[in-house]
Protein backbone atom coordinates (compact mmCIF):
# COMPACT_ATOMS: atom_id res chain seq x y z
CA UNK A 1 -97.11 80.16 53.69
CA UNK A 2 -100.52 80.06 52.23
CA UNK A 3 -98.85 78.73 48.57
CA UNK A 4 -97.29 75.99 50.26
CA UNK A 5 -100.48 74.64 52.39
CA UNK A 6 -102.55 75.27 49.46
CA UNK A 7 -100.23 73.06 47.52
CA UNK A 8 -100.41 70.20 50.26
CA UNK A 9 -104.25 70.56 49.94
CA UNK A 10 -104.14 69.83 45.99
CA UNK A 11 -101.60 67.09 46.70
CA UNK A 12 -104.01 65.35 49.27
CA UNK A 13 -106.67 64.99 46.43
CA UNK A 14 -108.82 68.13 48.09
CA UNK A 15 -111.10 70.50 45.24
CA UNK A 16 -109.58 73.80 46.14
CA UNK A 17 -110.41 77.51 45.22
CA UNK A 18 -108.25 79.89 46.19
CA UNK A 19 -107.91 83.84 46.73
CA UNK A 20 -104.77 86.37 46.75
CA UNK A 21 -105.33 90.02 46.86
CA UNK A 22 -102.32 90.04 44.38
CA UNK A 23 -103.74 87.83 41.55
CA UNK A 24 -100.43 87.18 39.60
CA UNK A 25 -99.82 84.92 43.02
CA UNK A 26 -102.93 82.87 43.02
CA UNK A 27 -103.19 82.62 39.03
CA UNK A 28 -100.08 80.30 38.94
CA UNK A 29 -102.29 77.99 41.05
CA UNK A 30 -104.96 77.53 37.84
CA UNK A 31 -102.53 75.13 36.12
CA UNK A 32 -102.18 72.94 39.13
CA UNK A 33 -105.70 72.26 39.12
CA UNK A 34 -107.55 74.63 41.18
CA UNK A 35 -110.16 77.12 40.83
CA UNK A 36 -108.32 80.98 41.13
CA UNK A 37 -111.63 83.14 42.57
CA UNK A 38 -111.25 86.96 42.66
CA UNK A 39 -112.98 87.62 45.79
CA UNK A 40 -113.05 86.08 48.74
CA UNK A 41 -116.90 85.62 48.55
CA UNK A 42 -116.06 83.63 45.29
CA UNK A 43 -113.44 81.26 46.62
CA UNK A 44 -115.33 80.22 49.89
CA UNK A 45 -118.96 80.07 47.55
CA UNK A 46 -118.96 76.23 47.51
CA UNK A 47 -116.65 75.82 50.25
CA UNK A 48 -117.25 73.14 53.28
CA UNK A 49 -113.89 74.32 54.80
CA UNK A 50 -112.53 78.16 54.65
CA UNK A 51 -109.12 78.72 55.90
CA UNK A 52 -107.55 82.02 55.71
CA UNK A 53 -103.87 82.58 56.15
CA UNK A 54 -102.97 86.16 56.14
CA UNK A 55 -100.80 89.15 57.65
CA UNK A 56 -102.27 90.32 60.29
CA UNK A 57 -105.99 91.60 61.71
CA UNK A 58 -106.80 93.68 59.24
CA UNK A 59 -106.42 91.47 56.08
CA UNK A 60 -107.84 88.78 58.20
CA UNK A 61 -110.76 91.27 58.50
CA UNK A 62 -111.07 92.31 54.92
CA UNK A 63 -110.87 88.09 53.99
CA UNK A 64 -113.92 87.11 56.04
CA UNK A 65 -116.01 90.29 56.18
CA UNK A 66 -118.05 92.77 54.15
CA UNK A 67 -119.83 92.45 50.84
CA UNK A 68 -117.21 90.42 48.83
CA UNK A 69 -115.77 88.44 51.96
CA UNK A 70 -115.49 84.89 52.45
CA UNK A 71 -118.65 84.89 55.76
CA UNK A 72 -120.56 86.51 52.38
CA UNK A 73 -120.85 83.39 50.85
CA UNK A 74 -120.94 80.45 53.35
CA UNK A 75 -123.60 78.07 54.25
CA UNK A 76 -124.82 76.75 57.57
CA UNK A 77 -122.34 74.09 58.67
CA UNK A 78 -119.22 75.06 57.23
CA UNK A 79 -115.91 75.11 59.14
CA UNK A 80 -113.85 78.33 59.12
CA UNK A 81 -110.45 78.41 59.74
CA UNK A 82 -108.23 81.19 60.66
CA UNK A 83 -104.47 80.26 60.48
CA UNK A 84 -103.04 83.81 60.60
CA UNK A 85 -100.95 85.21 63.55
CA UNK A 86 -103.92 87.44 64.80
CA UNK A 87 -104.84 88.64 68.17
CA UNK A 88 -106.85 87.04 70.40
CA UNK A 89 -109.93 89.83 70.27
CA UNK A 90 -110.20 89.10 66.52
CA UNK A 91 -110.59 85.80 66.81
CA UNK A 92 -112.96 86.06 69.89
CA UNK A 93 -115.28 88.30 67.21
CA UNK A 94 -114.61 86.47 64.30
CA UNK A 95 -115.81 83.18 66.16
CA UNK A 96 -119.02 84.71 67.07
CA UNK A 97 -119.38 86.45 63.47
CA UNK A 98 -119.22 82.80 62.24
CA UNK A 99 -121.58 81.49 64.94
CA UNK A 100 -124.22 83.94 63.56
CA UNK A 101 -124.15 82.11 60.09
CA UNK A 102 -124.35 78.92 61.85
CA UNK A 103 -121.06 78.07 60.73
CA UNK A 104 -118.08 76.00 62.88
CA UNK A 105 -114.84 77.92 63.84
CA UNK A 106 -111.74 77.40 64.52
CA UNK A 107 -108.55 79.32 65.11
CA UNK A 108 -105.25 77.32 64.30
CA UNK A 109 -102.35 79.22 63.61
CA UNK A 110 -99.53 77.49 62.85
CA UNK A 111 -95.25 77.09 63.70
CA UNK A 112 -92.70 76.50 61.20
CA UNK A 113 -92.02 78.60 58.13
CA UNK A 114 -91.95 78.43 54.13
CA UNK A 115 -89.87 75.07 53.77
CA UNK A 116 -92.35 73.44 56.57
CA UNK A 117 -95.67 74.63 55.05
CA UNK A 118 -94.49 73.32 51.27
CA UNK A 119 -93.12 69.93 52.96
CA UNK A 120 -96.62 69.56 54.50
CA UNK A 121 -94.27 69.72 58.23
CA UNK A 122 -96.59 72.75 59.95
CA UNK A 123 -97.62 72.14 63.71
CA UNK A 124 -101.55 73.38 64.05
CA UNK A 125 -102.20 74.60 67.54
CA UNK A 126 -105.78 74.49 67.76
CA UNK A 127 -108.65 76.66 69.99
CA UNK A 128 -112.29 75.22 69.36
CA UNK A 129 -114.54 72.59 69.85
CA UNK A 130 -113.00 69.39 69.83
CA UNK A 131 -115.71 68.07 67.43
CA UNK A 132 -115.60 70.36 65.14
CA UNK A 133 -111.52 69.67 64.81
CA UNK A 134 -112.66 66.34 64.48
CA UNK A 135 -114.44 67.40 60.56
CA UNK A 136 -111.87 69.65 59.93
CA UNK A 137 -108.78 67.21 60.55
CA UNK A 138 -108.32 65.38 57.30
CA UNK A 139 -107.70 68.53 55.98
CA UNK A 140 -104.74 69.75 58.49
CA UNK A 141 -103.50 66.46 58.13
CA UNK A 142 -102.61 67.25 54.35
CA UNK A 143 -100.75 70.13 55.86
CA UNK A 144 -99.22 69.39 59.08
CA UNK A 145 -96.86 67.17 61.14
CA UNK A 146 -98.73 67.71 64.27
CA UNK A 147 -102.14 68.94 65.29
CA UNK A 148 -102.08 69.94 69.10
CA UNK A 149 -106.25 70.64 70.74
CA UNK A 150 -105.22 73.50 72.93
CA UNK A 151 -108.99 74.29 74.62
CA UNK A 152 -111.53 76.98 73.93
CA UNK A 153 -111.75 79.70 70.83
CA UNK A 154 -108.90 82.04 70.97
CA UNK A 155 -106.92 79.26 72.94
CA UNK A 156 -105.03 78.64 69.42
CA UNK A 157 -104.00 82.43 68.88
CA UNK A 158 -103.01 82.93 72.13
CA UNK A 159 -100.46 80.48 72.08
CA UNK A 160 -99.03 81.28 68.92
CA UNK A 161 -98.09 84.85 69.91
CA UNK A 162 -96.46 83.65 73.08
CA UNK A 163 -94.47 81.22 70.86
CA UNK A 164 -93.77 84.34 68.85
CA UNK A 165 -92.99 86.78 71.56
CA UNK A 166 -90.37 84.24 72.29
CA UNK A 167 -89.30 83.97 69.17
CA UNK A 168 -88.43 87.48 68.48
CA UNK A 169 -86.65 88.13 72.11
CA UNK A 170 -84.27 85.36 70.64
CA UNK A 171 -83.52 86.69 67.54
CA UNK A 172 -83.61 90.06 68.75
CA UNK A 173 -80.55 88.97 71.39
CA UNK A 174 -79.02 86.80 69.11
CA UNK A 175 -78.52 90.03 66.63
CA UNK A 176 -76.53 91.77 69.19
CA UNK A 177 -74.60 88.68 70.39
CA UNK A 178 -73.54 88.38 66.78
CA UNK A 179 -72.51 92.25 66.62
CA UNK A 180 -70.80 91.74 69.70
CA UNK A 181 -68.87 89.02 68.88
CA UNK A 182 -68.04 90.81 65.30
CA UNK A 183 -66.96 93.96 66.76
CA UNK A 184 -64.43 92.46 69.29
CA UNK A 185 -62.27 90.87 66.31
CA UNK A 186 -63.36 87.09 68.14
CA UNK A 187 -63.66 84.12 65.65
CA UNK A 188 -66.91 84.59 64.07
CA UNK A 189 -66.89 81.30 62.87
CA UNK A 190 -65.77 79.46 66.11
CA UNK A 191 -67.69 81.84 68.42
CA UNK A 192 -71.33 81.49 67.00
CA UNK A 193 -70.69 77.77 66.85
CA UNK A 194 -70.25 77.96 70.56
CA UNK A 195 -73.61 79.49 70.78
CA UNK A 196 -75.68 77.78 68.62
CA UNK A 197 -74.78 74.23 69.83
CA UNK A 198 -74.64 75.17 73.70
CA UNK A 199 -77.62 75.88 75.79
CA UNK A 200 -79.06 79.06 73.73
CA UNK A 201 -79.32 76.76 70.57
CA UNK A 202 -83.06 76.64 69.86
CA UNK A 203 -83.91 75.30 66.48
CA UNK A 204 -84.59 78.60 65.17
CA UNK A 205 -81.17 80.57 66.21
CA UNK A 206 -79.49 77.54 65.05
CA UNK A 207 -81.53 78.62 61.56
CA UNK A 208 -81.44 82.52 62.20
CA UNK A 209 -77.56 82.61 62.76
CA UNK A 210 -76.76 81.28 59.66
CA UNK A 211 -78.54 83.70 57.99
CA UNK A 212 -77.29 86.54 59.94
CA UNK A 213 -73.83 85.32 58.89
CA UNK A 214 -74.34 84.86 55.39
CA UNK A 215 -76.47 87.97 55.24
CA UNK A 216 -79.00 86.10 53.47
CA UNK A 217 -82.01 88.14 54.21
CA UNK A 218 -84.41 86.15 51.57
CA UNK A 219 -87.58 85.98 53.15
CA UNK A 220 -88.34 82.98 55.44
CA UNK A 221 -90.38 85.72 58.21
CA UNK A 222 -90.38 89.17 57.44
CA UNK A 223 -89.02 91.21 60.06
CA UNK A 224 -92.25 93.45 59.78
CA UNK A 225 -94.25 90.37 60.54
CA UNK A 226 -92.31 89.57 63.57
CA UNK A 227 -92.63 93.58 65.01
CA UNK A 228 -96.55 93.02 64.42
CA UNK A 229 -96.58 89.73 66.19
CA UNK A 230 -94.49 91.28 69.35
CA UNK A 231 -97.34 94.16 69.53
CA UNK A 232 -99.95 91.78 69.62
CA UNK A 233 -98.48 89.83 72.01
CA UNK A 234 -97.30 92.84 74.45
CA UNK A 235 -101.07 93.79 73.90
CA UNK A 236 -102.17 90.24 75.45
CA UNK A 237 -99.72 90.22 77.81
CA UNK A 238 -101.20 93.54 79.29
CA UNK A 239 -104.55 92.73 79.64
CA UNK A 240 -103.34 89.47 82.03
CA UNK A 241 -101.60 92.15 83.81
CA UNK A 242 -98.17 90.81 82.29
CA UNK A 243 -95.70 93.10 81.21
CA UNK A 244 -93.83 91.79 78.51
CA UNK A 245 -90.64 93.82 79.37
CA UNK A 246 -88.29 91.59 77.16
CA UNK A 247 -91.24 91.59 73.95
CA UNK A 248 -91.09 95.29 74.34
CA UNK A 249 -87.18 95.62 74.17
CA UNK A 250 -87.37 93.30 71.20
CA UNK A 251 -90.01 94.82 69.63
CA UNK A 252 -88.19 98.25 69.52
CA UNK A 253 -84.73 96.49 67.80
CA UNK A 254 -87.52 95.47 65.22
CA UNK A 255 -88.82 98.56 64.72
CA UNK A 256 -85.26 100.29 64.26
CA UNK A 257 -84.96 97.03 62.10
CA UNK A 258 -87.91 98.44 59.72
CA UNK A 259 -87.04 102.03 60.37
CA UNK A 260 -83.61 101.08 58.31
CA UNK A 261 -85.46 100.01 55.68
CA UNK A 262 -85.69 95.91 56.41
CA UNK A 263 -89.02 95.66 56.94
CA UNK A 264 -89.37 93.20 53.80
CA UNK A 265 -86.48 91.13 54.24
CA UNK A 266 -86.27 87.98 56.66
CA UNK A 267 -85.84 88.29 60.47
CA UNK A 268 -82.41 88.09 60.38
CA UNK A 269 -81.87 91.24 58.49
CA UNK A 270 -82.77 93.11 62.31
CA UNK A 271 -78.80 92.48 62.88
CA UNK A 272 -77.57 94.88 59.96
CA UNK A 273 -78.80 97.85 62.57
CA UNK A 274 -76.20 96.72 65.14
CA UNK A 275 -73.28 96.30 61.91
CA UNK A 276 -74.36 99.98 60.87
CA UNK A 277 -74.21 101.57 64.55
């Protein structure tokens, strides 16, 4: 994900520096004109906008804090960015971290996946101050297809994992639909066609069930990524005094998912558990 907006970035004419803990990723990125740092403190040293796209809390953490991360660096006035799938407590602390340096914030995680981030196609949903979108927008613009202004810090993240939570209860159902239907000797062909252009066909089981079908597990989402998202979410969902019953059914088919070894591959791979039973 981060490759492909950083690509968009260099595209739209914008001086980048960038940062990957693995270094043989963000090397390749020297040839196609921008500067490859090897801390975050480096890459955000010059920096009027920061945007960190990571895993999860704790490589968010290790991006913006401490001796060598990115908050190291900045100067009064900059706008940070966090685009990774985080929880809402992170991004409540991160946002006041950032207020202490007299910096702007903003948390804007992101839908679509790979193909959207390199085709510039990624939907921003936005928490912050309106005005500080406002400096940061010619940036998203190189990246996205829509920006959407959801409300106040942490209005961004929350969203996101309720789009996720979503998300995974529909792939984690459309795994044993497919099992299903391959068990009882039915048309595999003919049978997930019904499904995926009737009333269950989302854009993204339309895209999943192909990929279940062709066991092409190539990484579009990790499956590990979408068990983490699903906790986070369940976590949220608790302190409203919601209980995610479906997230937590689907998060335990994902965690059987990475139990059998899948934790790498794409989302889809959660249906080889079902296959296997």
């Amino acid at each position: 994900m981060g490759s492909g907006m950083a690509r968009r970035l260099l595209a739209g004419g914008f001086p980048l520096a960038v940062f990957n803990r693995n270094f043989e990723k963000s090397k390749l990125f020297a040839v196609e004109g921008a500067q490859v740092a090897t801390s975050p403190r480096e890459a955000a040293m010059n920096a009027a906008v920061i945007i960190s796209m990571v895993a999860d809390d704790t490589a968010a953490r290790a991006m913006w804090l401490g001796e060598n991360g990115a908050l190291a660096a900045v100067r009064p006035g900059v706008v940070c960015i966090e685009c990774s799938t985080v929880s809402v407590d992170w991004v409540r602390e991160l946002a006041a971290v950032c207020a202490a340096k007299q910096c702007e914030f903003l948390d804007a995680p992101v839908t679509g996946s790979k193909v959207q981030s390199a085709a510039g196609e990624l939907n921003f949903i936005v928490g912050g101050d309106a005005a500080t979108l406002e400096k940061a927008r010619p940036v998203l613009v190189a990246m996205s297809k829509a920006i959407v202004h959801l409300g106040p810090t942490g209005s961004g993240a929350m969203v996101k994992l309720i789009n996720n939570f979503v998300c995974g209860v529909q792939i984690a159902s459309l795994a044993e639909a497919v099992a299903m239907i391959e068990r009882s000797g039915l048309d595999r062909t003919k049978a997930v066609e019904i499904i995926v252009n009737g009333a269950p066909g989302s854009p993204l089981v339309k895209a999943v069930s192909m990929r279940m079908t062709r066991m092409d597990y190539t990484p579009n989402f990790l499956l590990r990524l979408m068990a983490k998202d699903l906790t986070y979410a369940i976590a949220e969902g608790g302190k409203l005094s919601v209980e995610l019953a479906t997230a937590a059914a689907a998060l335990e088919t994902f965690q059987n998912g990475i139990a059998a070894g899948h934790g790498e591959q794409d989302i889809a791979a959660v249906v080889e558990q079902f296959r296997n039973g």
